[in-house]
Protein backbone atom coordinates (compact mmCIF):
# COMPACT_ATOMS: atom_id res chain seq x y z
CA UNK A 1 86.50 -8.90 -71.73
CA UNK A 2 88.36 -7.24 -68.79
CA UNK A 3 87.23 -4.49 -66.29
CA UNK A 4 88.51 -0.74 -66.26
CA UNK A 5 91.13 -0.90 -63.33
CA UNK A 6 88.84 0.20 -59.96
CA UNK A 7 89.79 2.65 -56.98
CA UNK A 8 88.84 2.55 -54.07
CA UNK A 9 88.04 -0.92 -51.81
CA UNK A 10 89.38 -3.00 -54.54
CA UNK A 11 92.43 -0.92 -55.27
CA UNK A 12 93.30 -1.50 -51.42
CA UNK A 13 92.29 -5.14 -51.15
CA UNK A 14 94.52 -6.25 -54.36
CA UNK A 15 97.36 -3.86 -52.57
CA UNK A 16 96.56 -5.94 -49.27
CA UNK A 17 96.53 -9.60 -51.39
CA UNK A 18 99.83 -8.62 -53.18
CA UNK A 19 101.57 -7.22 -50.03
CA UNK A 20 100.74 -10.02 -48.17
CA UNK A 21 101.97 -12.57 -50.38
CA UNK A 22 104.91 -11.10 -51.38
CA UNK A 23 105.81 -9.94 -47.68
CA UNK A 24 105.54 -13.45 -46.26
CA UNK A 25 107.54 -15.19 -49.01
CA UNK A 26 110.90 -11.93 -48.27
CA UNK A 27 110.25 -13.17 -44.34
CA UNK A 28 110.69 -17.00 -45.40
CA UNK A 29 113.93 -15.88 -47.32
CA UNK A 30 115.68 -13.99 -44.59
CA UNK A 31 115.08 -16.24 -41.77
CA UNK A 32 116.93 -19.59 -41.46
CA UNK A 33 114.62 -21.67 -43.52
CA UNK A 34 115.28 -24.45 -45.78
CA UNK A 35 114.58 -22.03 -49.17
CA UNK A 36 117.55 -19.85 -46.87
CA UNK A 37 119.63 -22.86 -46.50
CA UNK A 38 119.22 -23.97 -50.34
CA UNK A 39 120.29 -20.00 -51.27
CA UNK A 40 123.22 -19.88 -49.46
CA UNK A 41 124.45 -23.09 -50.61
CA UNK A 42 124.06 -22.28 -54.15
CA UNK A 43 121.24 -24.35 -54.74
CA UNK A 44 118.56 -21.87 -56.51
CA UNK A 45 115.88 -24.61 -58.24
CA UNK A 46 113.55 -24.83 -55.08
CA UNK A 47 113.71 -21.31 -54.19
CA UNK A 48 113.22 -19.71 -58.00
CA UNK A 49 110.36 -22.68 -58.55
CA UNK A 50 108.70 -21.20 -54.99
CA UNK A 51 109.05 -17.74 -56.59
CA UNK A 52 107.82 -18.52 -59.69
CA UNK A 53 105.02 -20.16 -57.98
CA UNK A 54 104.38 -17.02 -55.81
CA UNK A 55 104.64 -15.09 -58.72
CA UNK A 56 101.63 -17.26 -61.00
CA UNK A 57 99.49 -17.43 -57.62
CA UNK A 58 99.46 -13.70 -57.71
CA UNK A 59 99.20 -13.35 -61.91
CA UNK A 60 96.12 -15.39 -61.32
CA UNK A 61 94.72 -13.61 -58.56
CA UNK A 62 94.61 -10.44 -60.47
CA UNK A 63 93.36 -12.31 -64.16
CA UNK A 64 90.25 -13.29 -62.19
CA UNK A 65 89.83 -10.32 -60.06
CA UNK A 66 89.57 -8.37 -63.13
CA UNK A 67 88.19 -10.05 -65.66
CA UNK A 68 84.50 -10.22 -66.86
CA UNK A 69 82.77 -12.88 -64.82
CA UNK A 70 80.02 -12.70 -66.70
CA UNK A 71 78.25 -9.59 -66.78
CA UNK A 72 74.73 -10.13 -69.03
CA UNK A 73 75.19 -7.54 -71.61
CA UNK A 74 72.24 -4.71 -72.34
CA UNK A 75 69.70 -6.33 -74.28
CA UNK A 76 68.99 -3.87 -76.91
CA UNK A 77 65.94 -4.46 -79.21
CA UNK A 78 65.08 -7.37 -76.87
CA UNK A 79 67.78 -9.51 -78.23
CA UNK A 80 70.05 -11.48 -75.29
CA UNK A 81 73.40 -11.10 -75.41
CA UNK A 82 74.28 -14.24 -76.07
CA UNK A 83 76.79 -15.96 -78.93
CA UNK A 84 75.67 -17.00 -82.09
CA UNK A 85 75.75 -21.06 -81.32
CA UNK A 86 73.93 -20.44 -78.34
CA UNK A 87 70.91 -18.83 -80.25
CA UNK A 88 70.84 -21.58 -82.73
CA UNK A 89 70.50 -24.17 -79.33
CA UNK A 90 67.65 -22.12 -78.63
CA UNK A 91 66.11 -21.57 -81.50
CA UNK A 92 66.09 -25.81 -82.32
CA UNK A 93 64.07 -25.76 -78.98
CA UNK A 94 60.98 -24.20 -81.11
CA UNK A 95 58.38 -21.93 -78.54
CA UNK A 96 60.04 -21.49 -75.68
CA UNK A 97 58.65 -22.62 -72.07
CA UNK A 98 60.77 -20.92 -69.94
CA UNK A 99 59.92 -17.43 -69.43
CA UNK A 100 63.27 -14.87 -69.22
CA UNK A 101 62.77 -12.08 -65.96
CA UNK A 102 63.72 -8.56 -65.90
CA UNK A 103 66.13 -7.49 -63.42
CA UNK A 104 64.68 -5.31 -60.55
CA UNK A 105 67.49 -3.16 -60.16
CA UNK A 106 68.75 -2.61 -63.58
CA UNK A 107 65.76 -3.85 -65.70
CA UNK A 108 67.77 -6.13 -68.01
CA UNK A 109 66.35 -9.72 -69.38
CA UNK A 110 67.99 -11.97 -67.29
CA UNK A 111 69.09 -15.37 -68.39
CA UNK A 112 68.49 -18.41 -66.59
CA UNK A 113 70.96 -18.78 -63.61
CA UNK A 114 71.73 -15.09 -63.53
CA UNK A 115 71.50 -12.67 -60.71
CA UNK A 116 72.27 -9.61 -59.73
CA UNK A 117 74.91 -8.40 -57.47
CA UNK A 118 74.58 -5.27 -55.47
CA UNK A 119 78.24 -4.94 -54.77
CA UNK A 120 79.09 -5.05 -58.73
CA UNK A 121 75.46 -3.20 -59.54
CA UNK A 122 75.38 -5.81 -62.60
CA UNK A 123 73.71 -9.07 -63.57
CA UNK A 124 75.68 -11.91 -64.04
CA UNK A 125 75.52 -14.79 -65.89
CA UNK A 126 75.24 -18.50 -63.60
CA UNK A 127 76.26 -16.09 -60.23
CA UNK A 128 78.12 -18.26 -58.29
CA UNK A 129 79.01 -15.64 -55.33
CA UNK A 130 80.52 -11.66 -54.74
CA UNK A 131 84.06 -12.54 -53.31
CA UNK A 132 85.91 -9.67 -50.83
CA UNK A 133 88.86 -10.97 -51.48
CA UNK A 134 89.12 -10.43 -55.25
CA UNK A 135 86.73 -7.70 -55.31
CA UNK A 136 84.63 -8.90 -57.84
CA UNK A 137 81.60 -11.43 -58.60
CA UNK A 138 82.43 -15.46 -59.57
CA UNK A 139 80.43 -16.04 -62.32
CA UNK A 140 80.07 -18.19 -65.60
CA UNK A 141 83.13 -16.91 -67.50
CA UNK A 142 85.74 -16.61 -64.53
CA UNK A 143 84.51 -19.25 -62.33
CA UNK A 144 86.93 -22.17 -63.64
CA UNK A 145 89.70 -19.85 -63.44
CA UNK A 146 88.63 -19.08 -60.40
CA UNK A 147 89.18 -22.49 -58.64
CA UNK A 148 92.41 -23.43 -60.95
CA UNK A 149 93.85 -20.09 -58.77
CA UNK A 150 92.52 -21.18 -55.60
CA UNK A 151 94.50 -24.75 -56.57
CA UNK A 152 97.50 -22.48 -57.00
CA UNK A 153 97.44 -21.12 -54.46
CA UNK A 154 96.82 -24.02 -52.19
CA UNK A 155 100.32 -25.62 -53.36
CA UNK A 156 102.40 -21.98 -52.44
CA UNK A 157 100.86 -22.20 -49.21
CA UNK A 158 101.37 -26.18 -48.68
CA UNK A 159 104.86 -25.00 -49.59
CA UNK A 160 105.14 -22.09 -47.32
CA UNK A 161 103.96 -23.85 -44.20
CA UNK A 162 106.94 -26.67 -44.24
CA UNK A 163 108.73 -23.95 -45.15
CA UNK A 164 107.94 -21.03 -41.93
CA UNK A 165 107.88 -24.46 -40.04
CA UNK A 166 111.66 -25.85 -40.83
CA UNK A 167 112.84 -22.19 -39.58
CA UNK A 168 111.36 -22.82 -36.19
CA UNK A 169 112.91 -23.60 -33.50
CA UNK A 170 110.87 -23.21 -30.14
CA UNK A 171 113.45 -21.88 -28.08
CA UNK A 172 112.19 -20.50 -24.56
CA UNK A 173 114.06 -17.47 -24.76
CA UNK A 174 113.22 -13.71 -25.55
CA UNK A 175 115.96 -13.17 -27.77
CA UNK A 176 114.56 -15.62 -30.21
CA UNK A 177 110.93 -14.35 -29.75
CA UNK A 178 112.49 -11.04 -31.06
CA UNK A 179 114.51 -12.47 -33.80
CA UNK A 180 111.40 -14.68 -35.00
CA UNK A 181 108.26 -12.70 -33.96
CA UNK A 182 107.69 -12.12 -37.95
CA UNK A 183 108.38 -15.85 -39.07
CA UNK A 184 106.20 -16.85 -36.14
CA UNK A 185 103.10 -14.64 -37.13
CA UNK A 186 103.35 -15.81 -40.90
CA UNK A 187 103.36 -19.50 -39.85
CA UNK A 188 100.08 -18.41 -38.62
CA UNK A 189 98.67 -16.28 -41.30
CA UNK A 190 99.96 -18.97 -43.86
CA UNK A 191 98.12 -22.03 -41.85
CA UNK A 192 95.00 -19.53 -41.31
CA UNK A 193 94.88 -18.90 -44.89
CA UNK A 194 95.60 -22.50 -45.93
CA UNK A 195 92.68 -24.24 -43.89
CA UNK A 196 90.18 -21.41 -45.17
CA UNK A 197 91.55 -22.21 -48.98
CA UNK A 198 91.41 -25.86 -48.64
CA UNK A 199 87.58 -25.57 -47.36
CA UNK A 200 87.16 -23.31 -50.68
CA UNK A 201 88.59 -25.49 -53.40
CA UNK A 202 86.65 -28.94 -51.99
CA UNK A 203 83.74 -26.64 -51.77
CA UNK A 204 84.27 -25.60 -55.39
CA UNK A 205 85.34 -28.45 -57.06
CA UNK A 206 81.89 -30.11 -55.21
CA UNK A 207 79.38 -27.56 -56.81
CA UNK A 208 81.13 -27.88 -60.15
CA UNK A 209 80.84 -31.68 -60.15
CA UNK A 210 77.27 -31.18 -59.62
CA UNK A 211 76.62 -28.36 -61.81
CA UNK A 212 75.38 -25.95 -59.51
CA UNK A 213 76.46 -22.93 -57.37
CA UNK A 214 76.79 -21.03 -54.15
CA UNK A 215 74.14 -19.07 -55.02
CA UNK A 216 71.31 -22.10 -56.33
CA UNK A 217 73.22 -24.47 -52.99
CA UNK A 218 72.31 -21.78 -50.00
CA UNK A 219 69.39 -20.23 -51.81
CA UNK A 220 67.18 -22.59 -53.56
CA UNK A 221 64.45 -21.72 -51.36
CA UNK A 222 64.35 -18.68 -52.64
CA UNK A 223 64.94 -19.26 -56.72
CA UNK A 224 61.88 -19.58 -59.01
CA UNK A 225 63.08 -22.02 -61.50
CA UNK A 226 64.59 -24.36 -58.84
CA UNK A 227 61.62 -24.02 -56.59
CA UNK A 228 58.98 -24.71 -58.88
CA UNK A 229 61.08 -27.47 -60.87
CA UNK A 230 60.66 -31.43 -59.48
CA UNK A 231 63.98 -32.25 -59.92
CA UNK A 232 66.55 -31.43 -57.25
CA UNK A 233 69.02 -29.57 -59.58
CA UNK A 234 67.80 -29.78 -63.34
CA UNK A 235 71.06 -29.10 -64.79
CA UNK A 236 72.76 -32.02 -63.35
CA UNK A 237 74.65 -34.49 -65.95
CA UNK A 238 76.74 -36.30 -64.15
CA UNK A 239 79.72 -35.67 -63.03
CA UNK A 240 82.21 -36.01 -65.96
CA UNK A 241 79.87 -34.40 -68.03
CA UNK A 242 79.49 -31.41 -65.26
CA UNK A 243 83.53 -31.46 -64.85
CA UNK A 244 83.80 -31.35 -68.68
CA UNK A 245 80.94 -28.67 -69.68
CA UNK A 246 82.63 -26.46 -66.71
CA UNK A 247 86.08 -26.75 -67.48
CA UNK A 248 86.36 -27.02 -70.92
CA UNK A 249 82.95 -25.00 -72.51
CA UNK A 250 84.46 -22.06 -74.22
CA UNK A 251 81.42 -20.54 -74.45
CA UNK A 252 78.34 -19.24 -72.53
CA UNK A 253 75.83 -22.30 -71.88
CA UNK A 254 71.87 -22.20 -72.95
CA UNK A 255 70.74 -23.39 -69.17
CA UNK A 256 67.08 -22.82 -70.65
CA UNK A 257 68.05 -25.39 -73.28
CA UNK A 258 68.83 -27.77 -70.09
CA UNK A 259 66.20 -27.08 -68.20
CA UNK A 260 63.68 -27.04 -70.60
CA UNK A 261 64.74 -30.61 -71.29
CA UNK A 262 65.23 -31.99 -67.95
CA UNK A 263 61.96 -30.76 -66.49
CA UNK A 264 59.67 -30.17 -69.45
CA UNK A 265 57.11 -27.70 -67.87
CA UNK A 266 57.29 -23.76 -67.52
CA UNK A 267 58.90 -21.79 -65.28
């Protein structure tokens, strides 16, 4: 399910993202850089392969800044919007002991895991966080997609920094402060952006091997059914299973099923 194309903030911030990205990778090309050196000689595999990565980093960007991540559906006639396997998981369960809340901003029945976001004004399914930079929440359904773009985009910048790098020269003259002022200052956006990345994706890849999220990791405090619950993180099961349920479930996940079996007592 994808989102109606926004103005406004996230209009400009997916301008900024694509500007940027495609802006640096023109200044590697017409400064004396390897990718330069490889063009001029003929040699086109590394620079169309850079392109082409370029080009899926910023395919990616936009798939999971406006897709669905997750948003829990109006539950008409007090049914959840959830698929049809899931409600059979449930139903197996017989009487329920975990007790669904409504929303306090838009007074919908809330699965377990969901939250709402005041930037989106909409609940989402296992909130993860609201990201600026894609405009839009990380949440059960874009979440894997999600880190395979921050992975992406780890390798273009990898790339891009031995690449602004082999174009420097140092020399201590104005003349070539001039002529490399722009290759200069995206050497340092591009190692900027790759540090803050890196700390992202081992961040990411961390919660998902443990089966929780940004949200349940800063906040647990503050969240009912992790408060109240004796185990440290109820929907733990292990890490292959985690990796595999997050990477590979096609479908939305029954955490009340989970929970309901790894603690046993109400919410």
């Amino acid at each position: 399910m994808w989102l109606g194309v926004p103005w406004g903030t996230g209009c400009l911030v997916r301008a900024a993202h694509t500007g940027l990205s495609w802006g640096i990778t023109v200044v590697l090309f017409l400064h004396p850089t390897d990718l330069q050196k490889l063009e001029e000689r003929g040699e086109l595999l590394q620079p169309l392969l850079f392109v082409s990565l370029v080009l899926c980093s910023v395919v990616l960007y936009f798939i999971v800044s406006l897709m669905d991540p997750g948003y829990v559906e109006r539950d008409d006639d007090e049914k959840e919007a959830a698929s049809k396997e899931e409600k059979v998981m449930i139903s197996r369960q017989g009487p329920s002991t975990v007790r669904l809340r409504r929303c306090g901003y838009c007074f919908l029945k809330q699965p377990m895991r969901a939250k709402h976001c005041q930037s989106c004004q909409h609940c989402v399914r296992r909130y993860d966080h609201h990201c600026p930079w894609i405009e839009n929440c990380v949440g059960e359904r874009n979440h894997p997609l999600f880190i395979f773009y921050l992975a992406v985009q780890l390798v273009v910048l990898l790339w891009a920094v031995q690449v602004a790098w082999s174009g420097l020269s140092f020399e201590q003259s104005w003349t070539w402060f001039q002529h490399n002022a722009l290759l200069l200052l995206s050497f340092l956006v591009i190692v900027t952006f790759t540090v803050v990345v890196t700390l992202l994706l081992v961040s990411h890849l961390y919660l998902a091997s443990c089966n929780t999220t940004t949200w349940e990791f800063m906040s647990r405090h503050r969240i009912s059914y992790l408060r109240q619950c004796e185990a440290e993180n109820p929907f733990d099961q292990g890490i292959f299973r985690n990796l595999w349920r997050f990477f590979c479930a096609c479908r939305l996940v029954s955490w009340e099923h989970l929970y309901t079996r790894a603690e046993g007592n109400a919410v």
